[in-house]
Protein backbone atom coordinates (compact mmCIF):
# COMPACT_ATOMS: atom_id res chain seq x y z
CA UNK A 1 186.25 47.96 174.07
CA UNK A 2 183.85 48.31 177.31
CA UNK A 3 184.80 50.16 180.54
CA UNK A 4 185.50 46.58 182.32
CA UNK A 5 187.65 44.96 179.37
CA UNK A 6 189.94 48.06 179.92
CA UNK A 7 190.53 47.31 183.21
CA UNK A 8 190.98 44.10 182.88
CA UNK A 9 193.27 44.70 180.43
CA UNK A 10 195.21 47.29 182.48
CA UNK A 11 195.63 44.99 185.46
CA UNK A 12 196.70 42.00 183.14
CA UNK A 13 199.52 44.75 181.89
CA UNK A 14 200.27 45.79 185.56
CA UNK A 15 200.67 42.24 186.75
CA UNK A 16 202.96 41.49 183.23
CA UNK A 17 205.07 44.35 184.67
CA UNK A 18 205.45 43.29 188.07
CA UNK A 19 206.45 40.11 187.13
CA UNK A 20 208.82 41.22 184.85
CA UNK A 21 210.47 43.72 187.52
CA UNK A 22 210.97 41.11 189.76
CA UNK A 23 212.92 38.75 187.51
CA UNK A 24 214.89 41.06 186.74
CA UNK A 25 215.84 41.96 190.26
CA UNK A 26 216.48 38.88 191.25
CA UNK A 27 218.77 37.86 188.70
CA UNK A 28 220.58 41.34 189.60
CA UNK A 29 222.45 38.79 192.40
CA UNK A 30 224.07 36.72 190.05
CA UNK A 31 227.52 36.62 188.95
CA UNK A 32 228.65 37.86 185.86
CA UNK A 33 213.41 35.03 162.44
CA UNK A 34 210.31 35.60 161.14
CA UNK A 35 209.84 36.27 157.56
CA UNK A 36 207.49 39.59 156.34
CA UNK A 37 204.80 38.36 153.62
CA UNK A 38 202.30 40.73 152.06
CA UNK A 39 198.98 39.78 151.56
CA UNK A 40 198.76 40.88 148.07
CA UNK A 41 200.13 38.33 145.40
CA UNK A 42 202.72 38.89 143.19
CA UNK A 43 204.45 41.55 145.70
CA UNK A 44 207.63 40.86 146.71
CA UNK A 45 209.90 42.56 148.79
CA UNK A 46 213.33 41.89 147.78
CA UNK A 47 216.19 41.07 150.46
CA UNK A 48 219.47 42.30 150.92
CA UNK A 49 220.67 39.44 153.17
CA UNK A 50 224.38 39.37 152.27
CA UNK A 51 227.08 37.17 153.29
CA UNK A 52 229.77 39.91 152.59
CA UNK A 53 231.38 41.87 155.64
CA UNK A 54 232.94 45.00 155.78
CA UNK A 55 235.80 45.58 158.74
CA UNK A 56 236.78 48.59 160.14
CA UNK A 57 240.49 49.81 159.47
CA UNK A 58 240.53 52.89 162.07
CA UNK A 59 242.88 53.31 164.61
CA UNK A 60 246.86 52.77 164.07
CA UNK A 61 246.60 50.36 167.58
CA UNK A 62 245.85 47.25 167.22
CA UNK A 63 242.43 46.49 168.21
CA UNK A 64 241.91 44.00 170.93
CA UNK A 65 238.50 42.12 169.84
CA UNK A 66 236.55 42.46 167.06
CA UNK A 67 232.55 42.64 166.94
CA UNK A 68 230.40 41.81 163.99
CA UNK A 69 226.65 42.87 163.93
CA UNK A 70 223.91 41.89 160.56
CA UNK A 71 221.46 44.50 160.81
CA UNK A 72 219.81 46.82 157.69
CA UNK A 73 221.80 49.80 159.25
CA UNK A 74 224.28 50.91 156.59
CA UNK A 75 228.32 50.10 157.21
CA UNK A 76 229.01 53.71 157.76
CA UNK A 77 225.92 53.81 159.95
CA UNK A 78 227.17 51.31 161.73
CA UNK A 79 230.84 52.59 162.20
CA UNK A 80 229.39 56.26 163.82
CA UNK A 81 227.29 54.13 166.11
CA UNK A 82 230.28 52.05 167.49
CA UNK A 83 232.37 55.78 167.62
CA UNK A 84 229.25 57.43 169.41
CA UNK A 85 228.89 54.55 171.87
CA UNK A 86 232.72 54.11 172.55
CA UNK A 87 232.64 57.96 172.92
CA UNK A 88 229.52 57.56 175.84
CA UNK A 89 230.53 54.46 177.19
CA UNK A 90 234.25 55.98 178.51
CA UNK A 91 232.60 59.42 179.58
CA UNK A 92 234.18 61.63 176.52
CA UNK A 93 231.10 62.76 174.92
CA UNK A 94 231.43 66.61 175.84
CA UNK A 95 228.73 68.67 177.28
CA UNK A 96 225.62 69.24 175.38
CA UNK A 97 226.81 67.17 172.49
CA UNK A 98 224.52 64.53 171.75
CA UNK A 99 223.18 62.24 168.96
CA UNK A 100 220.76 65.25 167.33
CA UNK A 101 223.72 67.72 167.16
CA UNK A 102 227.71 65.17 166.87
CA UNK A 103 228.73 66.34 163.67
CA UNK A 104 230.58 63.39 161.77
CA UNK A 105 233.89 65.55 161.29
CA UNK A 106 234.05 64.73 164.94
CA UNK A 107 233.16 61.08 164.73
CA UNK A 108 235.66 60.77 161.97
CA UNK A 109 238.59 61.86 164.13
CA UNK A 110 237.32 59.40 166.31
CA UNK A 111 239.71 55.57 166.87
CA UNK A 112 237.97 52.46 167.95
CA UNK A 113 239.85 49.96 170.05
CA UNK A 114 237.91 47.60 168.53
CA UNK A 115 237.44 45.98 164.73
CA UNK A 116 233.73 46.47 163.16
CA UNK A 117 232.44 43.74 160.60
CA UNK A 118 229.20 44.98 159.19
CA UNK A 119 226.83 42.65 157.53
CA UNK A 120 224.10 43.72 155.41
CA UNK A 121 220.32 42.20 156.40
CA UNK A 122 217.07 42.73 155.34
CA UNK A 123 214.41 45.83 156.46
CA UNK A 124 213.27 43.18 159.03
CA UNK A 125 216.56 41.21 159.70
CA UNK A 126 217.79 37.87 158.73
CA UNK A 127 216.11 34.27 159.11
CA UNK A 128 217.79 31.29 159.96
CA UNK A 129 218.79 30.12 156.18
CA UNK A 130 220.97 32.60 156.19
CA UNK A 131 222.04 32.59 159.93
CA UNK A 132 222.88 28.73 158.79
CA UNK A 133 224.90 29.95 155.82
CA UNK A 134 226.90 32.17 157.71
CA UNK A 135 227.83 29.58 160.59
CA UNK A 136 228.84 26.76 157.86
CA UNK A 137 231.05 29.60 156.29
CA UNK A 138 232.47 30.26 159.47
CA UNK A 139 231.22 34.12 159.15
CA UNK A 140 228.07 34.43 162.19
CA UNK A 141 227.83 37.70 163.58
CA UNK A 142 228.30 38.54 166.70
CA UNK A 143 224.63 40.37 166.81
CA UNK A 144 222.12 39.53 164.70
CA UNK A 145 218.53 41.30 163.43
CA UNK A 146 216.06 38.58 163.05
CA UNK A 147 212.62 38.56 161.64
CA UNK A 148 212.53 34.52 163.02
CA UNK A 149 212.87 34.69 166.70
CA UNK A 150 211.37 31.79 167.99
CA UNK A 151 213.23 29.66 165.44
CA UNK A 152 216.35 31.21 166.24
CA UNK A 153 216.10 30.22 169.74
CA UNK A 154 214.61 26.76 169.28
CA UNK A 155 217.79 26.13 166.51
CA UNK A 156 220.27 27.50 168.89
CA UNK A 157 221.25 30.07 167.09
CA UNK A 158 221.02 32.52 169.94
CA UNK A 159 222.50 32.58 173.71
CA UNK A 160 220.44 33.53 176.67
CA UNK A 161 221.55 37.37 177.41
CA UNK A 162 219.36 37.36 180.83
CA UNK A 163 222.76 38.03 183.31
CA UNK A 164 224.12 40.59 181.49
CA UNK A 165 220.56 42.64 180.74
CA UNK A 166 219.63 42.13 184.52
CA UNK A 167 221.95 45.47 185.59
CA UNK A 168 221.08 47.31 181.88
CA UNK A 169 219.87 50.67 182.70
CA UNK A 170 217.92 51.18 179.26
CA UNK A 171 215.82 48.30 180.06
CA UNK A 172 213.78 51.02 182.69
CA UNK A 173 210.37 50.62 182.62
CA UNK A 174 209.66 54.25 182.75
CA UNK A 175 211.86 54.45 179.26
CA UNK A 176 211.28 50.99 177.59
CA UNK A 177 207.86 49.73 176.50
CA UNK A 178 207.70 46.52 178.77
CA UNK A 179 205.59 44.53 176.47
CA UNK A 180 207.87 44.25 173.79
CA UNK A 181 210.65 43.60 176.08
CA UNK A 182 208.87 40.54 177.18
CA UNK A 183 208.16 38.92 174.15
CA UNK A 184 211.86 37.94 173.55
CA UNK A 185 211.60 35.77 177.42
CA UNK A 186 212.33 32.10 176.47
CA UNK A 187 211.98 29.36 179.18
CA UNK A 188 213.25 31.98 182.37
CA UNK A 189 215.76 33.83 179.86
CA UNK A 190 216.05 37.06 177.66
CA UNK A 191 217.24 35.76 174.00
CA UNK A 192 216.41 38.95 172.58
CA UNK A 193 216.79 42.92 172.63
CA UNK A 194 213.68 44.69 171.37
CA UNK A 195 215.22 47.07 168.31
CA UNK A 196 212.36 48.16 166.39
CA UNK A 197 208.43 47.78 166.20
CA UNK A 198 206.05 47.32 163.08
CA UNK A 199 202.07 48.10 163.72
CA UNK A 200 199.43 46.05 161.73
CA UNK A 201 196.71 48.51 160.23
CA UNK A 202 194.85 49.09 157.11
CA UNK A 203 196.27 50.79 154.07
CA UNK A 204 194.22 52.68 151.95
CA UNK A 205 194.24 53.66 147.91
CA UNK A 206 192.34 57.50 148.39
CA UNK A 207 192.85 57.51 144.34
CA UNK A 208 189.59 54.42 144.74
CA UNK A 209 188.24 56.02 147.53
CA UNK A 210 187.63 59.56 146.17
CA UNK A 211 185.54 58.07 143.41
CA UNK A 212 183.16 56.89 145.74
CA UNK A 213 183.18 60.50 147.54
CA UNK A 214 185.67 59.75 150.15
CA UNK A 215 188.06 62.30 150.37
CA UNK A 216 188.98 61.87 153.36
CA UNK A 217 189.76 58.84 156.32
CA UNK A 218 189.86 58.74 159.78
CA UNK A 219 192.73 57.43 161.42
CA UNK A 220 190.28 55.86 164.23
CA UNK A 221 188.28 52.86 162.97
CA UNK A 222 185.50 50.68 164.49
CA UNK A 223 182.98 48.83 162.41
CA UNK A 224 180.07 51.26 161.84
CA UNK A 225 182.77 53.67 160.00
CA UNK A 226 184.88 51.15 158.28
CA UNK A 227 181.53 49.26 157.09
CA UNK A 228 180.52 52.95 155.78
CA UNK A 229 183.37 53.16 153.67
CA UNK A 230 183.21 49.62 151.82
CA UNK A 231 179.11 50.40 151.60
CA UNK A 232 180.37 53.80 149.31
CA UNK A 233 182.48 51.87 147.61
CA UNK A 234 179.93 48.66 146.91
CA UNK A 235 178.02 51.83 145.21
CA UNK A 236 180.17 52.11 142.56
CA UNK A 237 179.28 48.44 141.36
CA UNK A 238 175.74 48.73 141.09
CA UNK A 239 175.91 48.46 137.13
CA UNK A 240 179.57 46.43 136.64
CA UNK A 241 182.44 45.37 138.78
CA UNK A 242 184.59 48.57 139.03
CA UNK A 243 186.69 48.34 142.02
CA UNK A 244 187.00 45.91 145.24
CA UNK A 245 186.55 47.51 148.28
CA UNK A 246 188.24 44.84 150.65
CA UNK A 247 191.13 42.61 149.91
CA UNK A 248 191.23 39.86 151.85
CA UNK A 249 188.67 39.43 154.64
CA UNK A 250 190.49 36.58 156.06
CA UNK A 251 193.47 38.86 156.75
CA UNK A 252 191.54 40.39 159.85
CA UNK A 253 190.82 37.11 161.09
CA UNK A 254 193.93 37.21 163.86
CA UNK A 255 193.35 40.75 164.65
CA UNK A 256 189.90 41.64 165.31
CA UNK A 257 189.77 39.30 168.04
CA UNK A 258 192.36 41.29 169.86
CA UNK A 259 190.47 44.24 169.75
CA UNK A 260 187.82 42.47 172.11
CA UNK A 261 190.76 40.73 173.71
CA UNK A 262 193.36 43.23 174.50
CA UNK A 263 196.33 42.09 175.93
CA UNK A 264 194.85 38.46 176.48
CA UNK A 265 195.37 37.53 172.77
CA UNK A 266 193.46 34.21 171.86
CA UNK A 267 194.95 31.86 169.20
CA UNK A 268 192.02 30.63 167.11
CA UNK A 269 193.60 26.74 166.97
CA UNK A 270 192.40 26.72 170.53
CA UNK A 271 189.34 25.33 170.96
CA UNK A 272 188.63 27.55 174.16
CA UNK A 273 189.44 30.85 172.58
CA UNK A 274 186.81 29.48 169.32
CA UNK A 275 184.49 29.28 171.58
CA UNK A 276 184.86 32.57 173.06
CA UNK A 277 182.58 36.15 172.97
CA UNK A 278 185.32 38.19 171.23
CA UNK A 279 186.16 35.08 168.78
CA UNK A 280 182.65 34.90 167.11
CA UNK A 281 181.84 38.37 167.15
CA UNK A 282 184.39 39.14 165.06
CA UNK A 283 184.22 36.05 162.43
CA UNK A 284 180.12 37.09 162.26
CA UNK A 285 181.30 40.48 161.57
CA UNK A 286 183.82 39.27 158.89
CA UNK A 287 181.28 36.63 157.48
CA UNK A 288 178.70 40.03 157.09
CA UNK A 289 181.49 42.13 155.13
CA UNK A 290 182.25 38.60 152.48
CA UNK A 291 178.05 38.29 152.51
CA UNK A 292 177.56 41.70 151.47
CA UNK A 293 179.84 41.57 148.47
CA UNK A 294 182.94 43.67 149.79
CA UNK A 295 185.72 41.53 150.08
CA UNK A 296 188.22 39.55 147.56
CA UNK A 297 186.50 36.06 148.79
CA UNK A 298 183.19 37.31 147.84
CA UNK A 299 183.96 37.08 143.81
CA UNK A 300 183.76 34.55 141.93
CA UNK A 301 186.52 33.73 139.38
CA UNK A 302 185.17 34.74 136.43
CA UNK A 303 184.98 37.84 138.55
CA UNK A 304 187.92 38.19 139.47
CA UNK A 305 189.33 37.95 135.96
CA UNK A 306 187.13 40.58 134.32
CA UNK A 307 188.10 42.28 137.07
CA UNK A 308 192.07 42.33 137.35
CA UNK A 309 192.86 41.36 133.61
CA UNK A 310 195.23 38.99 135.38
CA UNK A 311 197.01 41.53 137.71
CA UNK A 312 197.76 41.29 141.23
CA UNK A 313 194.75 43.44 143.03
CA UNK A 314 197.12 45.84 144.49
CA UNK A 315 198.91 47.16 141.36
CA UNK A 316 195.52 47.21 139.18
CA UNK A 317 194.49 49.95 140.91
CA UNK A 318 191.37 48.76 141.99
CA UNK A 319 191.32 47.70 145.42
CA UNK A 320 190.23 50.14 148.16
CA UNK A 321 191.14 49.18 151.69
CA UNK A 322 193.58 46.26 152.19
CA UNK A 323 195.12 45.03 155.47
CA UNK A 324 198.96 44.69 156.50
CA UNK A 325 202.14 45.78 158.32
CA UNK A 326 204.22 49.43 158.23
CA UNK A 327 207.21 47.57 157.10
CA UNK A 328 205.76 47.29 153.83
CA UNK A 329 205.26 51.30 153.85
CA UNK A 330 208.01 51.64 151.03
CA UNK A 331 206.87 48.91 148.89
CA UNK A 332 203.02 50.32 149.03
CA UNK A 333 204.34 53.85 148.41
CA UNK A 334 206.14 53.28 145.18
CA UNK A 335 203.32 52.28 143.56
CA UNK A 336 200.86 54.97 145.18
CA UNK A 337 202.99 57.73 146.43
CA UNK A 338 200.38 60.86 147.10
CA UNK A 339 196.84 58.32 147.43
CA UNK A 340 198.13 56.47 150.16
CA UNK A 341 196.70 56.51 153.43
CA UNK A 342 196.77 54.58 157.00
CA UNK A 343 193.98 53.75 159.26
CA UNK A 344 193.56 51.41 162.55
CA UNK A 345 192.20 47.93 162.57
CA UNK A 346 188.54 48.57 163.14
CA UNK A 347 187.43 48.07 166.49
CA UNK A 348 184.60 45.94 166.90
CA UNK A 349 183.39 48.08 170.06
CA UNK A 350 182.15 51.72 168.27
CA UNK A 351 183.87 55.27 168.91
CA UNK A 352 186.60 53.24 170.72
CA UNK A 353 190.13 53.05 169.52
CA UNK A 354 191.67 49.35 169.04
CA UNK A 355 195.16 48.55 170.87
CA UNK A 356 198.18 48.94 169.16
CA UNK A 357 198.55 46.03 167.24
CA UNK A 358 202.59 45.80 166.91
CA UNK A 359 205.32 43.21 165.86
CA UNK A 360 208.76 43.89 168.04
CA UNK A 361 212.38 42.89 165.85
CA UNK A 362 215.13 41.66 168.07
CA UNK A 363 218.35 42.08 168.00
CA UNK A 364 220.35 38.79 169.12
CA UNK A 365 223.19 37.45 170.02
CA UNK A 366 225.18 34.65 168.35
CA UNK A 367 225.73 31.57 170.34
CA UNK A 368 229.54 31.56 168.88
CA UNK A 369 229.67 35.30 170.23
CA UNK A 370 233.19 35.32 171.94
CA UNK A 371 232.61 38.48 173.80
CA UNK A 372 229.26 38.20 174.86
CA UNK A 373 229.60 41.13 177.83
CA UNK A 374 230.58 43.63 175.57
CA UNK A 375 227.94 42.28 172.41
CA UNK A 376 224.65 42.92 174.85
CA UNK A 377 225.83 46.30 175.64
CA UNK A 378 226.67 47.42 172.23
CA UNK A 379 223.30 45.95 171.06
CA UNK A 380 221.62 47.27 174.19
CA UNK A 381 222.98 51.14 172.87
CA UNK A 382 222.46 50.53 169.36
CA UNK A 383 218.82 49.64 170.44
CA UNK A 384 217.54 51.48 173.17
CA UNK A 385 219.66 54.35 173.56
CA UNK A 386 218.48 58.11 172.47
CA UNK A 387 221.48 59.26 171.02
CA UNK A 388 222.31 56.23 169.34
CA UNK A 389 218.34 56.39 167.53
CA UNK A 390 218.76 59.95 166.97
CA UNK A 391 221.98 59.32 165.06
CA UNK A 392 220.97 56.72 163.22
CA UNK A 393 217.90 58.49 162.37
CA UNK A 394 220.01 61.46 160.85
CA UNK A 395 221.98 58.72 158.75
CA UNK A 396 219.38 56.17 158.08
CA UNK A 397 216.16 57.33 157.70
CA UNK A 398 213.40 54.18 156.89
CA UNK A 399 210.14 54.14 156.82
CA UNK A 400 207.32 52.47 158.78
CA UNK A 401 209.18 51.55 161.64
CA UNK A 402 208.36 52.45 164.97
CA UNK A 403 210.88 53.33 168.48
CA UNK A 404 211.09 50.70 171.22
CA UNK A 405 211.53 53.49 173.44
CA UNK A 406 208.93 56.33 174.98
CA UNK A 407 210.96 59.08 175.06
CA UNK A 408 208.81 62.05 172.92
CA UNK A 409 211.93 63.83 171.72
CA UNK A 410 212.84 60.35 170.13
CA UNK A 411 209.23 60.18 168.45
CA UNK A 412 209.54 63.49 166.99
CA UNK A 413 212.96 63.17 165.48
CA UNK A 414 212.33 59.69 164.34
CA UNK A 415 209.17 59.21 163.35
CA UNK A 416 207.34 62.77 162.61
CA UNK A 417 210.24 62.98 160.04
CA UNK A 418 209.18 60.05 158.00
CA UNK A 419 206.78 60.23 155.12
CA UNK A 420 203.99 58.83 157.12
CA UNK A 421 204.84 59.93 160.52
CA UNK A 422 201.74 62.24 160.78
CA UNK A 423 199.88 58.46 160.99
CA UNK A 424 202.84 56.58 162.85
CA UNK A 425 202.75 59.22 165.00
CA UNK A 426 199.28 58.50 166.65
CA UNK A 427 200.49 54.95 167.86
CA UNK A 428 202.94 56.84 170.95
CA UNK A 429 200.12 56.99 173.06
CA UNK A 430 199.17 53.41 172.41
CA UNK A 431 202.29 51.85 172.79
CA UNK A 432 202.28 51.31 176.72
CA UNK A 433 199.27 49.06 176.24
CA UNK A 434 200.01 47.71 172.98
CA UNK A 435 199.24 43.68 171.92
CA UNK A 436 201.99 42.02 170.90
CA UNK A 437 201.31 39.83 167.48
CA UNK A 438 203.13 37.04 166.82
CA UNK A 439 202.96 37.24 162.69
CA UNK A 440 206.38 36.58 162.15
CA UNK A 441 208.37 35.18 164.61
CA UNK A 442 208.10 31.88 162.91
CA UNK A 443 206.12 30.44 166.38
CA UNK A 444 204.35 27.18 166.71
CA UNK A 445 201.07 28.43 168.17
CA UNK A 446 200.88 31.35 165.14
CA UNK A 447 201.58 28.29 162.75
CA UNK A 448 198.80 26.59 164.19
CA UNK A 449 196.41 29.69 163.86
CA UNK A 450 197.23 30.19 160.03
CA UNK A 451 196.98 26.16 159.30
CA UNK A 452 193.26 26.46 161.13
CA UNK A 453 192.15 29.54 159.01
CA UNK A 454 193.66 27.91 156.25
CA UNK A 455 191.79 24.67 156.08
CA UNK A 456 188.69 25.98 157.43
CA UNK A 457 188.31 29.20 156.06
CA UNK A 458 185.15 28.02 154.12
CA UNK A 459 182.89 27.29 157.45
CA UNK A 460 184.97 30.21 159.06
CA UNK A 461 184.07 33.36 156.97
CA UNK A 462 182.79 32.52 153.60
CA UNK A 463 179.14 30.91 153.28
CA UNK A 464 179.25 29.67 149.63
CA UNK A 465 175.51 29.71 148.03
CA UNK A 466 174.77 26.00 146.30
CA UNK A 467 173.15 26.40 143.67
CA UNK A 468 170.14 24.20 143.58
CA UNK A 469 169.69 21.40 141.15
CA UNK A 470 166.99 22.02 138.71
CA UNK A 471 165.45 18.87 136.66
């Protein structure tokens, strides 16, 4: 990325900011689902959406509401959470305690006023099939992790939350990462609190790449280094077909844009942004790497065959550098626990670093909620606030995901603790500037961009040779 596109990009964030600041003042005055695919075929992640819930039975008082949150935290998870936030939000948390160092003896002892239903969701939270479900069984949550968003809003599955987030202290600039925050602003209101983050990268099998001499990656990318490493591992075809080094070129074809873009992300069903610098760079780039042999829509399928015997590319083994999202961490780990490896997007400016590429989770709430006031601010805490993560860090701990939240203690407990933190890790610095993708939120313009790429991939990327007709 040049020296001006930066700036640019800085001032576009700046203005985003102000903007954002100043709704939120204003409204200070008034009274008081996307669905993860992989790439690779014949992967599937398997869901734990649930219909079942699980209510609290602490306390001897009778409680005087009851609140009922789908999320993939566990029930128990769930239960310390409510005891940690009842035990902040009346001022009894006692000095120095905090969510690194509560035991759970002390939670235990602990009585909410309130009842807890738990529901069990997904890694990356329910969709609105199931949201549907529970409303016709008369069981919706009261807060709800969606992986659907913009179809959750559009079915009215959600309520606005914008009054009671105006006076939310953990909505602070300074603490919150403002870009995520305002992807879940829907017609002048909040529908959603940001809960966790995904980033968009390449995964790597170093089991393929050491055989080409590769021993080692770079978590930094642009296109002279990344077109180095599928060049080594082209090499090892020269006699047969041994391994593919890219699988699929077409899945960089909403990303590589937004390298050149930055925060101005382009949709490619546009005809403005198809016309665009940044937009043709990138699919000359990508029509180079299918050219030159290294991707999945380079082969044939007789290729492809001899090649995978039949097997999806990811589990034969063969397949070097593949794109996708840190939500599918555990999936891609079970099948290559010590060869697998993360790397950026390539950038297609060289020596610079691409923008954090991220997808943002929301947690929402139901538009049958009947205590709306006291939903947002247990959603708000389960969300945003540091003891809360740090808890359910200690209780929970899942991979791939990243913090909504800046705070470097939080980053250090949460994330350097996972498997892959040592690569999750290097997104903290990013994540003030980061790009906000759209992938699953289920929204019209996204449709739009994988319908174009769809139906046009041919002229987009992949030059097939005629053969020519011979008398």
């Amino acid at each position: 990325m040049s020296v001006r596109n930066k700036g640019h990009r800085s001032t576009f964030m700046r203005e985003r900011l102000i903007a954002f600041l100043l709704i939120i003042s204003s409204l200070a005055s008034l009274p008081s689902c996307r669905k993860v695919t992989s790439s690779f075929p014949s992967i599937e992640e398997t869901s734990s959406e649930t219909t079942q819930t699980v209510p609290t039975t602490n306390g001897t008082e009778a409680s005087t509401y009851t609140l009922s949150i789908a999320s993939p935290l566990s029930y128990n998870t769930c239960v310390y959470l409510a005891k940690l936030y009842f035990l902040k939000s009346t001022g009894a948390l006692g000095e120095g305690v905090n969510g690194e160092n509560i035991t759970l003896d002390y939670l235990d002892s602990i009585n909410l006023p309130f009842a807890l239903n738990v529901y069990s969701t997904s890694e990356t939270g329910c969709n609105t099939d199931t949201l549907k479900q529970w409303k016709e069984n008369g069981d919706m949550p009261d807060i709800f992790l969606t992986d659907s968003f913009d179809l959750v809003v559009q079915e009215g599955y959600a309520r606005p939350v914008t009054k009671q987030l105006s006076d939310e202290t953990l909505l602070s600039p300074s603490y919150v990462y403002m870009p995520l925050v305002e992807q879940f602003y829907v017609n002048n209101d909040f529908y959603g609190i940001p809960f966790q983050a995904t980033a968009h990268v390449m995964f790597a099998d170093m089991e393929v790449l050491g055989k080409a001499g590769i021993n080692e990656t770079e978590f930094k990318q642009d296109r002279k280094t990344f077109d180095g490493m599928l060049s080594s591992l082209m090499d090892l075809n020269m006699e047969n077909m041994e391994v593919l080094p890219f699988y699929l070129a077409q899945s960089l074809i909403p990303y590589l844009p937004v390298t050149c873009y930055g925060a101005g992300y382009g949709y490619c069903a546009d005809s403005k942004t198809r016309n665009s610098k940044p937009w043709r760079e990138s699919l000359s780039y990508l029509k180079s790497v299918v050219s030159s042999g290294y991707a999945y829509e380079s082969l044939d399928q007789e290729t492809i065959d001899l090649l995978f015997q039949g097997m999806s590319p990811l589990l034969s083994r063969k397949v070097g550098i593949w794109a996708g999202s840190t939500d599918m961490l555990s999936i891609y780990d079970n099948y290559m626990p010590n060869t697998l490896v993360m790397m950026q997007i390539p950038s297609m400016e060289q020596g610079q670093s691409s923008p954090a590429l991220i997808t943002v989770y929301p947690l929402c709430i139901s538009s049958t909620c009947e205590h709306t006031d006291e939903a947002v601010r247990f959603a708000s805490f389960i969300s945003l606030d540091e003891d809360a993560l740090l808890l359910a860090s200690r209780l929970d701990q899942r991979e791939g995901f990243l913090p909504v939240v800046s705070s470097s203690s939080l980053w250090k407990n949460v994330v350097s603790t996972q498997k892959y933190g040592s690569y999750l890790l290097q997104y903290q610095p990013l994540m003030p500037d980061a790009v906000c993708i759209p992938s699953v939120t289920e929204s019209v313009r996204y449709k739009e961009d994988m319908k174009y790429i769809e139906s046009h991939l041919d002229e987009l990327i992949v030059e097939k040779q005629v053969e020519e007709e011979t008398e």
